[in-house]
N, C-alpha and C. Protein backbone atom coordinates (compact mmCIF):
# COMPACT_ATOMS: atom_id res chain seq x y z
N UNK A 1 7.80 -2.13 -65.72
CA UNK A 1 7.42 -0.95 -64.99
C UNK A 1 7.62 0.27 -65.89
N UNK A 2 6.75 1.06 -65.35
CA UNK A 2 6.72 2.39 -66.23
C UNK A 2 7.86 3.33 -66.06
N UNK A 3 8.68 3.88 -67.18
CA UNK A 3 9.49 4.99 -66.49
C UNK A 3 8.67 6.19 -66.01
N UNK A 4 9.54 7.10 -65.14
CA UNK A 4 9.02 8.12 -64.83
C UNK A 4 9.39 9.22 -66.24
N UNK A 5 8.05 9.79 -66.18
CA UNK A 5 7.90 11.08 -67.25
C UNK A 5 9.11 11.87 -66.94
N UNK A 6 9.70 12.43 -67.77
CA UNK A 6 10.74 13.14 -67.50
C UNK A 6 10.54 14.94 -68.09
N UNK A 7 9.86 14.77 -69.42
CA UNK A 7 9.57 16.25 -70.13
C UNK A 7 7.53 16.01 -69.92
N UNK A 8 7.27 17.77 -70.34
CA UNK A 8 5.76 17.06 -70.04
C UNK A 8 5.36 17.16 -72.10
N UNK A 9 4.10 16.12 -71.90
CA UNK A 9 4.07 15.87 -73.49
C UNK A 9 3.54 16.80 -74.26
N UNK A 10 3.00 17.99 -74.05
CA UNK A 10 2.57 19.28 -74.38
C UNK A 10 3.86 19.80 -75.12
N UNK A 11 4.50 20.47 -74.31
CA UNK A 11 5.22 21.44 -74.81
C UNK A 11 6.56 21.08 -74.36
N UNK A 12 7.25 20.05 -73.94
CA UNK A 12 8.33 20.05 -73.92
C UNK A 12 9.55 19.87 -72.42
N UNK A 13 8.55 20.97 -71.86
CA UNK A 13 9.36 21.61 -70.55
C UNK A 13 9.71 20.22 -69.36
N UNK A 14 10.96 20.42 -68.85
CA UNK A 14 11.20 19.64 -67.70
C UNK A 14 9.84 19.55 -66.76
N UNK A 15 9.56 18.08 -66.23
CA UNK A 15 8.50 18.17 -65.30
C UNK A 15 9.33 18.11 -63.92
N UNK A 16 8.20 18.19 -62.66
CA UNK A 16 8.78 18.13 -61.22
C UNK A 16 8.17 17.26 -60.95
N UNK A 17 8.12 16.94 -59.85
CA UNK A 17 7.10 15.71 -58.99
C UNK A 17 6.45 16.61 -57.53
N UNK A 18 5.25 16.26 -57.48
CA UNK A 18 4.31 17.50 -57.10
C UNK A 18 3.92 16.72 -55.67
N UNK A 19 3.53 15.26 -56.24
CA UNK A 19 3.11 14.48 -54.98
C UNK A 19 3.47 13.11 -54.93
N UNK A 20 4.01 12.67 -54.02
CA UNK A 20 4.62 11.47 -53.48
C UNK A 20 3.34 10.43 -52.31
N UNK A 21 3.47 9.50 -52.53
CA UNK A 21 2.15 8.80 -52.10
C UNK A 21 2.44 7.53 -51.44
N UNK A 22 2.83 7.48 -50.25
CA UNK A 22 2.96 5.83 -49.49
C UNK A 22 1.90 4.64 -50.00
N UNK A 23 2.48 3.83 -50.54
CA UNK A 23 1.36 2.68 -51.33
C UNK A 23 1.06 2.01 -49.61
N UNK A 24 1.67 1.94 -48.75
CA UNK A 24 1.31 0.84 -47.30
C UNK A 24 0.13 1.56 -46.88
N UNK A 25 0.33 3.06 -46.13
CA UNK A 25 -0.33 3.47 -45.16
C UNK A 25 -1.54 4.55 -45.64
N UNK A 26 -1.14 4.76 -47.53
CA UNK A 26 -1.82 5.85 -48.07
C UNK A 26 -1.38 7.65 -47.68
N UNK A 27 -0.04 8.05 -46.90
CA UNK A 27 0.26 8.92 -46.91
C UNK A 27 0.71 9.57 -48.06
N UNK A 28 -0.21 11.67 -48.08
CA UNK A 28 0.27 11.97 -48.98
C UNK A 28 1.98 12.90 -49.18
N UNK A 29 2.31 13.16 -49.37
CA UNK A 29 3.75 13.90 -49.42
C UNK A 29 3.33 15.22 -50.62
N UNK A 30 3.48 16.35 -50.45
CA UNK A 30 3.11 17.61 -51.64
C UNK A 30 4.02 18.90 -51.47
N UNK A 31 4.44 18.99 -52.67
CA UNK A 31 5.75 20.18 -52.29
C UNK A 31 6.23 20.12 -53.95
N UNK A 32 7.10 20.52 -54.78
CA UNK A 32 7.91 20.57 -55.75
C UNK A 32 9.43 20.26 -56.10
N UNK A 33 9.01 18.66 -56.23
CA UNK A 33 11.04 18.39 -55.87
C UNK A 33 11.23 17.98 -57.42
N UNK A 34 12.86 18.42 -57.33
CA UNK A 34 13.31 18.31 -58.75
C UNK A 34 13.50 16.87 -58.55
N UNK A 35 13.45 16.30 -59.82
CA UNK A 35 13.71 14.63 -60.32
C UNK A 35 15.21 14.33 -60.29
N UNK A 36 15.69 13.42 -59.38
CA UNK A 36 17.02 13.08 -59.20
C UNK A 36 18.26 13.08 -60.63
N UNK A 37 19.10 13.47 -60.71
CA UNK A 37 19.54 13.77 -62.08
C UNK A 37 19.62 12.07 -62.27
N UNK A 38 20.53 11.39 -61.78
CA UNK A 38 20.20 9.85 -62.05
C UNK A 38 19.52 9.18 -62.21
N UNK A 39 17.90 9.51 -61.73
CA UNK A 39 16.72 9.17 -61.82
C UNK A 39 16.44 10.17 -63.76
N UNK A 40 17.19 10.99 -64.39
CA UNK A 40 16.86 11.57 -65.36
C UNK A 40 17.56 10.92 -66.82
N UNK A 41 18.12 9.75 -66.25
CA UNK A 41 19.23 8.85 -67.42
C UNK A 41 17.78 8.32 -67.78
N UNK A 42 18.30 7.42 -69.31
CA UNK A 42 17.31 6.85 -69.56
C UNK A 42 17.66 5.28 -69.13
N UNK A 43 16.59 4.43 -69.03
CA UNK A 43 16.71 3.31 -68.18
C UNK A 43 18.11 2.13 -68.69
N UNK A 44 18.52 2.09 -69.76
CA UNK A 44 19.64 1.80 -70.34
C UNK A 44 21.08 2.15 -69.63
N UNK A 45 20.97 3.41 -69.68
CA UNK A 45 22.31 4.29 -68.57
C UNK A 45 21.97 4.04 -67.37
N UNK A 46 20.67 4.07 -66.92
CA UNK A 46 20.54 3.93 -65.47
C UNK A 46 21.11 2.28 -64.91
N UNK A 47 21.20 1.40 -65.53
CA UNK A 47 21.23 0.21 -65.32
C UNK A 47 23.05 0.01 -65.50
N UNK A 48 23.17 1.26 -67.21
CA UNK A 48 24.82 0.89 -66.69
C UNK A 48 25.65 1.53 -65.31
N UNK A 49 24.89 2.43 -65.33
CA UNK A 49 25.71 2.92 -64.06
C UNK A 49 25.69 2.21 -62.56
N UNK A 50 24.72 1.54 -62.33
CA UNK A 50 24.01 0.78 -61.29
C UNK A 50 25.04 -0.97 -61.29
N UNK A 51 25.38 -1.07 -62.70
CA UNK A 51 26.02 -2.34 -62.68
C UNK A 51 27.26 -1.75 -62.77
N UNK A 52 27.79 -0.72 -63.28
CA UNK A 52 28.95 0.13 -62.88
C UNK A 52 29.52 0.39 -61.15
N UNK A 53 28.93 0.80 -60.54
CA UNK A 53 28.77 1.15 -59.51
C UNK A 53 29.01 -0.72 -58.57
N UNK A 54 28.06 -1.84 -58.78
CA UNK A 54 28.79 -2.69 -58.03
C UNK A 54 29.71 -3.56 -58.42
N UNK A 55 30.20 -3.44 -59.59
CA UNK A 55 31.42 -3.71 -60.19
C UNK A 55 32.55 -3.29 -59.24
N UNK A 56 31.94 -2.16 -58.41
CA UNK A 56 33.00 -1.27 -58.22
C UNK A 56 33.74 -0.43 -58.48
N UNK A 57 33.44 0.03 -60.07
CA UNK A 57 33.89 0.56 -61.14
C UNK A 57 35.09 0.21 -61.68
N UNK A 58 34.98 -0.84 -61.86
CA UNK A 58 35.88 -1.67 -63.19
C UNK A 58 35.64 -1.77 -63.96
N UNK A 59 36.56 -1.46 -64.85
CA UNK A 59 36.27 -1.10 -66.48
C UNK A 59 36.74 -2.15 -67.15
N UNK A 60 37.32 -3.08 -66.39
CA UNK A 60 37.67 -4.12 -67.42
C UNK A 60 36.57 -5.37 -67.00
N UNK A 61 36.04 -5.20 -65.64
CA UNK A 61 34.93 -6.44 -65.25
C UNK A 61 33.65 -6.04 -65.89
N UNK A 62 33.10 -4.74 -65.87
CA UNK A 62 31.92 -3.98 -67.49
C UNK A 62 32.00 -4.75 -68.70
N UNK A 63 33.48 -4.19 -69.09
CA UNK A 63 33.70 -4.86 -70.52
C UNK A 63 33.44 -6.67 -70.44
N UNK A 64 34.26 -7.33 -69.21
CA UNK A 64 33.73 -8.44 -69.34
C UNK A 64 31.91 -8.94 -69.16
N UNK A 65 31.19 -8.10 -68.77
CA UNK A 65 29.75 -8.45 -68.86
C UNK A 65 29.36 -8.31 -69.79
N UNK A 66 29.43 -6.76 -70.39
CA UNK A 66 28.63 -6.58 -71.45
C UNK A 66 29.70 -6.92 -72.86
N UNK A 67 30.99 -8.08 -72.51
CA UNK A 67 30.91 -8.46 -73.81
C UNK A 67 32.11 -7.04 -75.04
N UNK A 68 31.85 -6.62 -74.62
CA UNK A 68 32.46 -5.27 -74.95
C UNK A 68 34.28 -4.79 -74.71
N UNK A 69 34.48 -4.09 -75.60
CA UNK A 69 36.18 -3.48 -74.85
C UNK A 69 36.54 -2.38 -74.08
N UNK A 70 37.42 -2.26 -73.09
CA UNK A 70 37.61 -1.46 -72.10
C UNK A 70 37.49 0.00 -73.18
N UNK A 71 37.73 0.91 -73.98
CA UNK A 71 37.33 2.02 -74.38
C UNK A 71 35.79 1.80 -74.91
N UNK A 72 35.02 0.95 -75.35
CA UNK A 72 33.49 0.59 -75.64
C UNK A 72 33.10 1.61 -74.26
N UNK A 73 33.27 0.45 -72.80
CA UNK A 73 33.01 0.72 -71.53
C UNK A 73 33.39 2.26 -71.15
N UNK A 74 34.80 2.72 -71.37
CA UNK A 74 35.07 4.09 -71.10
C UNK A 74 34.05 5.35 -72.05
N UNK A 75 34.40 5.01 -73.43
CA UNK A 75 33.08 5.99 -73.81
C UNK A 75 31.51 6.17 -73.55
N UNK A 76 31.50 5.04 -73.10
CA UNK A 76 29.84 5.05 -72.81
C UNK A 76 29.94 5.38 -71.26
N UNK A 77 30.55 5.59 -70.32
CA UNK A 77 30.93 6.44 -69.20
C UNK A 77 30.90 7.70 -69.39
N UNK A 78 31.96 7.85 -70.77
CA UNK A 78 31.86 9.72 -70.94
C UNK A 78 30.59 9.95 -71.60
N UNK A 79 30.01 9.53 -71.74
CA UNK A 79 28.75 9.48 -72.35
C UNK A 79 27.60 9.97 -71.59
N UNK A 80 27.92 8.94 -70.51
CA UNK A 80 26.55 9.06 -69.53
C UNK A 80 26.97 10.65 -68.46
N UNK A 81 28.48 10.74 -68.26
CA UNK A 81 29.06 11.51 -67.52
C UNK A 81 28.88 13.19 -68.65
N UNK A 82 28.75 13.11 -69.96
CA UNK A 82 28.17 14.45 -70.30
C UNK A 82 26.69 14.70 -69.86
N UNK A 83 25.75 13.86 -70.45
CA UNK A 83 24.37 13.76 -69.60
C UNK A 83 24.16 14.01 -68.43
N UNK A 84 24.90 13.73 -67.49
CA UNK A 84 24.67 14.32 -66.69
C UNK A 84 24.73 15.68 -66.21
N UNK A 85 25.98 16.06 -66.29
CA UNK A 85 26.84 17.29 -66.58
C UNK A 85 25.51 18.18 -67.36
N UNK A 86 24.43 17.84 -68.23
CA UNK A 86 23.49 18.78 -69.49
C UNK A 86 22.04 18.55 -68.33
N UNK A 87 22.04 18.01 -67.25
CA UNK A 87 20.94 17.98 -66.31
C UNK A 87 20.84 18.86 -65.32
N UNK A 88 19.78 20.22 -65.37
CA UNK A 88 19.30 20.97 -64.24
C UNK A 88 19.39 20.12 -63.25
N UNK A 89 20.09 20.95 -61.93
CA UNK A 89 19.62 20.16 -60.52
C UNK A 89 19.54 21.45 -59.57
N UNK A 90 18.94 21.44 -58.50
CA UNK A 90 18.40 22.20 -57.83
C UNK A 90 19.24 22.99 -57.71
N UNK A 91 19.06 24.83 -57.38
CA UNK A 91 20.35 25.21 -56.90
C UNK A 91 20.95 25.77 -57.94
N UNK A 92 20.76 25.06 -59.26
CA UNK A 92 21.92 25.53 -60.47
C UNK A 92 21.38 25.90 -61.56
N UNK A 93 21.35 26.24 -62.57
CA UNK A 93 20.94 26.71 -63.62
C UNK A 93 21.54 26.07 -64.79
């Protein structure tokens, strides 16, 4: 599956999402919503955080998946946790 565009390929700038589209019934949805900051990881982070998250956030059951050592697992947390922290979200500047 395709990721979602995140910058536009012109010039750079953050994109929005303009229109939302029911694949069942064909409804359209139109307005300007910002892109979920989690939805703004790249699909790598998105997946650690997602297997983070039903871990429960154990840092030593991470390290046992991906193989890795409990500070491997902790920096790549602070990692994803600056990224986020560097993501516009509505509201803020």
């Amino acid at each position: 599956m395709k990721m979602l565009p995140l910058h536009c390929p012109s010039c750079g700038v953050s994109l929005t999402v303009e229109r939302l589209r029911c694949q069942a019934c064909g409804t359209d949805v139109g307005g300007s919503y910002v892109i979920p900051a989690l939805a703004s990881l790249s699909r790598d982070n998105q997946n650690f955080v997602r297997q983070f998250v039903k871990t429960g956030g154990s840092f030593r059951e991470m390290a046992r998946i991906m193989g890795v050592s409990y500070p491997t697992v902790r920096n790549r947390l602070d990692v994803i946790i600056e990224k986020l922290g560097e993501i516009k979200t509505e509201g803020k500047e």
